[in-house]
Protein backbone atom coordinates (compact mmCIF):
# COMPACT_ATOMS: atom_id res chain seq x y z
CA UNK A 1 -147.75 64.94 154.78
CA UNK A 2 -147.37 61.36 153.21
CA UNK A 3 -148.75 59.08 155.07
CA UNK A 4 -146.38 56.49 154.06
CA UNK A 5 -149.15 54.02 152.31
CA UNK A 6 -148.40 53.54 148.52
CA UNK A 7 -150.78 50.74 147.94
CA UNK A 8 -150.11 48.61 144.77
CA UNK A 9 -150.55 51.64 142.49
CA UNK A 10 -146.75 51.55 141.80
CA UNK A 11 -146.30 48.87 138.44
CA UNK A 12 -143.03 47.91 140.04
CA UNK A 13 -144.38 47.18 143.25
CA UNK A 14 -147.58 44.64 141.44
CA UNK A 15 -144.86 43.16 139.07
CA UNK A 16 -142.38 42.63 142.14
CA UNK A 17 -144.87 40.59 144.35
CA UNK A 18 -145.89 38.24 141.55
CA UNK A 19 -142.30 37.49 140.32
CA UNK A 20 -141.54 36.42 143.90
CA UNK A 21 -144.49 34.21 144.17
CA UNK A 22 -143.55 32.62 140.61
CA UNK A 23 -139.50 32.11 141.32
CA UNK A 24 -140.91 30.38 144.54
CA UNK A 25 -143.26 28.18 142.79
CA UNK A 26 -141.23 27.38 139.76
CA UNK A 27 -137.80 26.49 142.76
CA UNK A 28 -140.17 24.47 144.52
CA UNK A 29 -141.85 22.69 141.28
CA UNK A 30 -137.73 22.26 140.07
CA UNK A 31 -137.48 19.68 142.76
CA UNK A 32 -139.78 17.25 141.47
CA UNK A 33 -138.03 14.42 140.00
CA UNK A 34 -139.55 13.82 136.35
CA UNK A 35 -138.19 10.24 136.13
CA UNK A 36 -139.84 8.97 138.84
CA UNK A 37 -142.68 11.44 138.97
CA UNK A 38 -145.82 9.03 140.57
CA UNK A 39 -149.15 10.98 141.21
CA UNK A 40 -148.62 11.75 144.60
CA UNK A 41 -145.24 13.18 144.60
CA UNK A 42 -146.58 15.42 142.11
CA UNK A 43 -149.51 16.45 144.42
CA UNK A 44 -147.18 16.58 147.23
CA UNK A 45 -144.92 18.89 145.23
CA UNK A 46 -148.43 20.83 143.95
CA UNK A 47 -149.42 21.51 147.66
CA UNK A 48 -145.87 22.54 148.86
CA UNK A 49 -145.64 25.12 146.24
CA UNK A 50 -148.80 26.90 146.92
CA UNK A 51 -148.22 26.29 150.85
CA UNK A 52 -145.43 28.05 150.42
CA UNK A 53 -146.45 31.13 148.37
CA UNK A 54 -149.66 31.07 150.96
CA UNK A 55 -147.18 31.11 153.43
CA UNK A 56 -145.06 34.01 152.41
CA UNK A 57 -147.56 36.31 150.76
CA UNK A 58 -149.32 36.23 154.79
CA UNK A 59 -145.50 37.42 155.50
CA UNK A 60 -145.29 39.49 152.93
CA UNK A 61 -149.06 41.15 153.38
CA UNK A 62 -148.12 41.64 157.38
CA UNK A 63 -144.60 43.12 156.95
CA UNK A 64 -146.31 45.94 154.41
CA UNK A 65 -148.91 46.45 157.31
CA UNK A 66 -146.02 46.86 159.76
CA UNK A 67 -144.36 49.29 157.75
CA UNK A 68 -147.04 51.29 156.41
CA UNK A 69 -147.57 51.76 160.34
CA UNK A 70 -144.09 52.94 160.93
CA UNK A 71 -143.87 55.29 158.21
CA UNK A 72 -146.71 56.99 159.34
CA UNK A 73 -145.76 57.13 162.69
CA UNK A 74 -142.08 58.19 161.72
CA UNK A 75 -143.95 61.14 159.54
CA UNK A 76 -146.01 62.34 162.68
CA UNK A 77 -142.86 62.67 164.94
CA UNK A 78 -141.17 64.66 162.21
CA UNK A 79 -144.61 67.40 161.93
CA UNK A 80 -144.26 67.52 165.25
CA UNK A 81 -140.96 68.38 165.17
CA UNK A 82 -141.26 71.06 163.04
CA UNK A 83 -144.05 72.28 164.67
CA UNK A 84 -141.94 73.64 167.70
CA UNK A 85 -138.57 73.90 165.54
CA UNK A 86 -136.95 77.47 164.50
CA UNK A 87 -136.95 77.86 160.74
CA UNK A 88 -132.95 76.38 160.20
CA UNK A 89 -133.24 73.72 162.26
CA UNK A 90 -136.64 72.66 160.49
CA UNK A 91 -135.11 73.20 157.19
CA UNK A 92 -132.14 71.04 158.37
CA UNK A 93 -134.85 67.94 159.24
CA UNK A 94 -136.16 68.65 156.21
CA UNK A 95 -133.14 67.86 154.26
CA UNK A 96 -132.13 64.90 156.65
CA UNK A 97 -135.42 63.36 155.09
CA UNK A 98 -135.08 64.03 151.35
CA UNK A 99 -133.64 61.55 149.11
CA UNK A 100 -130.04 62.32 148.37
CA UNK A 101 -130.04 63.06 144.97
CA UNK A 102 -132.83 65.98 145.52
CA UNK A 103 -131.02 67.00 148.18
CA UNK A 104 -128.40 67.42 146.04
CA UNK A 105 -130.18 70.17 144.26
CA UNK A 106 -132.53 71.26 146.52
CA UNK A 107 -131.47 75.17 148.53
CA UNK A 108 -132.56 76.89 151.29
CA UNK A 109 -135.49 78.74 149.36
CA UNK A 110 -136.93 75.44 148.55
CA UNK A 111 -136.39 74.27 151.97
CA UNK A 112 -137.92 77.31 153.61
CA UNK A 113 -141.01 76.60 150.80
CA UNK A 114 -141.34 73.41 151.90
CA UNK A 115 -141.26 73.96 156.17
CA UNK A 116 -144.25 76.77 156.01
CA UNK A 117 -145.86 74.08 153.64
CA UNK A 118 -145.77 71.48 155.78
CA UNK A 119 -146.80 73.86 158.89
CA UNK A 120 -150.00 74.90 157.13
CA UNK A 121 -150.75 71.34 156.84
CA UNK A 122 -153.17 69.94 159.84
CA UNK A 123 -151.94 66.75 161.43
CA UNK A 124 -153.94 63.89 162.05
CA UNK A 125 -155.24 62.81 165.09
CA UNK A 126 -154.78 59.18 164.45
CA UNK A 127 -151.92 57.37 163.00
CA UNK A 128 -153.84 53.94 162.77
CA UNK A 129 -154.40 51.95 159.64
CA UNK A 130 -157.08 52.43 156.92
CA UNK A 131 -159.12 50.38 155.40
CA UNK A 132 -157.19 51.11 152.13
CA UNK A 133 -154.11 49.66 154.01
CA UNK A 134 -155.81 46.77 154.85
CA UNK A 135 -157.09 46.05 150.69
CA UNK A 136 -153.56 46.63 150.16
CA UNK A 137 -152.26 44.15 152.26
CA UNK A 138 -154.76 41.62 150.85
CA UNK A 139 -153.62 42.83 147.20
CA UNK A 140 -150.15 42.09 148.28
CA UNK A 141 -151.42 38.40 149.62
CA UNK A 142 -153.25 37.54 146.53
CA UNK A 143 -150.43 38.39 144.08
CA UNK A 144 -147.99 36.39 145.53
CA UNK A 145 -149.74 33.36 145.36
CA UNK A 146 -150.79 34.72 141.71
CA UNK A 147 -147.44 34.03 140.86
CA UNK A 148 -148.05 30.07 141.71
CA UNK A 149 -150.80 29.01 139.83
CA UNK A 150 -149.01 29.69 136.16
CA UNK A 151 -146.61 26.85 137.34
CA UNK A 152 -148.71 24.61 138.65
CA UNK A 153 -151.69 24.87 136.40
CA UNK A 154 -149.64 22.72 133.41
CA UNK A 155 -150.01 19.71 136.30
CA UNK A 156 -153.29 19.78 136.45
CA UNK A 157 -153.93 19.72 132.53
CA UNK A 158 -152.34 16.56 131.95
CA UNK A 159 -150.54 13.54 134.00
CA UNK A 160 -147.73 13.80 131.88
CA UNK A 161 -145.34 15.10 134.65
CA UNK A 162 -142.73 15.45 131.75
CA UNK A 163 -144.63 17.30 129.47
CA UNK A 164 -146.20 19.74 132.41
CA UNK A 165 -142.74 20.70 133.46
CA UNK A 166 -141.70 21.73 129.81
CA UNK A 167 -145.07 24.02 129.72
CA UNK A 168 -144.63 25.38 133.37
CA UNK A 169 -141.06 26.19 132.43
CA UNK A 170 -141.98 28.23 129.02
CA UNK A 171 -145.12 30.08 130.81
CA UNK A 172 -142.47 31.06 133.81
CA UNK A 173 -140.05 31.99 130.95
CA UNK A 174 -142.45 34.28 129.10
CA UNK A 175 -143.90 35.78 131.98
CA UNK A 176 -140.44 36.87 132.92
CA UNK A 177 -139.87 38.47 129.68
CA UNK A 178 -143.44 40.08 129.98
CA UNK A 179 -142.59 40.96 133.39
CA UNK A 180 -138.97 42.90 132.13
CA UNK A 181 -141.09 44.38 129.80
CA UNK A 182 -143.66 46.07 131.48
CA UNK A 183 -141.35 47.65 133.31
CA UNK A 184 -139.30 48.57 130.61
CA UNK A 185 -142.18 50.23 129.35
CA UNK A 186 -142.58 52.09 132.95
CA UNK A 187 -139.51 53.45 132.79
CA UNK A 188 -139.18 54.88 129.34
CA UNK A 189 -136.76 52.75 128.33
CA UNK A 190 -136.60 52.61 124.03
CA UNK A 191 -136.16 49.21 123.61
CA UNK A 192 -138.26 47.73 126.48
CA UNK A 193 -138.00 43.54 124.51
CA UNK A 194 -134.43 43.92 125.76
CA UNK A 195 -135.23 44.47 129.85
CA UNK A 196 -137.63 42.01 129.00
CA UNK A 197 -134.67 39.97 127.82
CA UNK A 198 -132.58 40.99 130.93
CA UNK A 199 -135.36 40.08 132.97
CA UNK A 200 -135.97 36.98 131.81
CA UNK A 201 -132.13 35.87 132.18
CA UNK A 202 -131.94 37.41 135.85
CA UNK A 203 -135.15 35.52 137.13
CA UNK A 204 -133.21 32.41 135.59
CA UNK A 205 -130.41 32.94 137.58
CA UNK A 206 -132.54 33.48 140.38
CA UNK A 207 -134.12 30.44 140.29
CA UNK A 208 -130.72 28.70 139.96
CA UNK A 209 -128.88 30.65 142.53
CA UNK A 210 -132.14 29.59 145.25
CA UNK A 211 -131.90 25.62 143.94
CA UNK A 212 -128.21 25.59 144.70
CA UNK A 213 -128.74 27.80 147.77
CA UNK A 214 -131.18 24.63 149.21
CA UNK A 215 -134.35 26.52 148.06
C-alpha cells in the first residue's frame, strides 16, 4: 500500500516550497525603506529575511515529517481493516478512500480487483520513518530558504540599496515566470509562457496581498 511519503519527486511540490521561501523574502526585503536605506538597516533587513525562511522551512520540514507519519499510520488501520472485513464492506472502504472523481468511474469489479490486491499485499511491521523521509524533510528545509538568497544576493553585490532592490525585484519577477512555466510544462499545457505569465501576476499579488496583510 502507499506509504504516504512522496518525497520532492513531484515538480509541483519542489517549485511550491521555493516560491514560498521567495514571496517571504522578497515581503520581508519590501519593507526596507530605500530613502533612508543606511548599512545596517539593510543587514538588519538581510538577516530577518533569511531568519525567517530558516524559520519556516524548520516548520515546513517538521509538518511534512508529521504527516508523512500520519498517512502511513492512517494506511495501516485501513489494511487492517480490510484484513478482517467481508468483501462489500471492504469494497465500500475502498471507495470511501478514492479520490472523488475516480470514484466517479470506478465499479464494483474494479473495487473487488483492488480489495484481493491489497490483501495479497504483506503489511509492514513498522510504521516509523525512513531515512528517505528524513532527506526529504531536509530537501523541503533547504528549498525554502533557496527561495531567499535570489533576493538578497543583489545586496550583497553592491551598497546601492536602490539599485539592489530594482535587481532583487526583476530576479523575483523572472523566477516567477520560470516558476509558471515549469509547471506549465508539467501539465501539458500548449502555451506554457502564458502560466508563466499567470504565475508571475499571482505571486505579485501575493506579495501585495501579505504587505497589506502586515507581512
Amino acid at each position: 500500500m502507499n506509504d504516504g511519503g512522496n518525497g520532492l519527486l513531484d515538480p509541483i511540490d519542489r517549485i511550491s516550497e521555493i516560491l514560498f521561501g521567495l514571496i517571504m523574502a522578497v515581503t520581508i526585503v519590501g519593507s526596507l525603506s530605500i530613502a533612508t536605506a543606511g548599512q545596517n538597516e539593510v543587514r538588519t533587513v538581510m538577516t530577518a529575511a533569511l531568519g525567517c525562511n530558516l524559520a519556516w522551512g524548520l516548520v515546513d520540514a517538521v509538518m511534512y515529517l508529521v504527516r508523512t507519519f500520519t498517512e502511513r499510520t492512517r494506511n495501516l488501520t485501513l489494511a487492517k481493516q480490510l484484513i478482517g472485513a467481508d468483501a462489500e464492506t471492504a469494497r465500500r472502504l475502498i471507495m470511501a478512500q478514492l479520490p472523488e472523481h475516480v470514484a466517479m468511474i470506478t465499479g464494483w469489479v474494479e473495487l473487488d480487483g483492488m480489495r484481493r490486491r491489497l490483501l495479497a499485499l504483506s503489511i509492514p511491521r513498522s510504521i516509523g520513518l525512513k531515512l528517505s523521509d528524513y532527506l526529504a524533510a531536509i530537501g523541503i528545509f533547504l528549498l525554502v530558504v533557496a527561495g531567499t538568497f535570489p533576493v538578497v544576493v543583489p545586496f550583497l553585490m553592491t551598497d546601492n540599496a536602490a539599485l539592489a532592490m530594482r535587481i532583487s525585484r526583476a530576479v523575483t519577477l523572472a523566477m516567477l515566470f520560470v516558476a509558471g512555466f515549469v509547471l506549465g510544462r508539467h501539465a501539458g499545457h500548449g502555451h506554457p509562457a502564458g502560466t508563466g505569465m499567470v504565475m508571475l501576476l499571482l505571486g505579485v499579488a501575493l506579495i501585495a496581498a501579505v504587505k497589506v496583510l502586515g507581512g
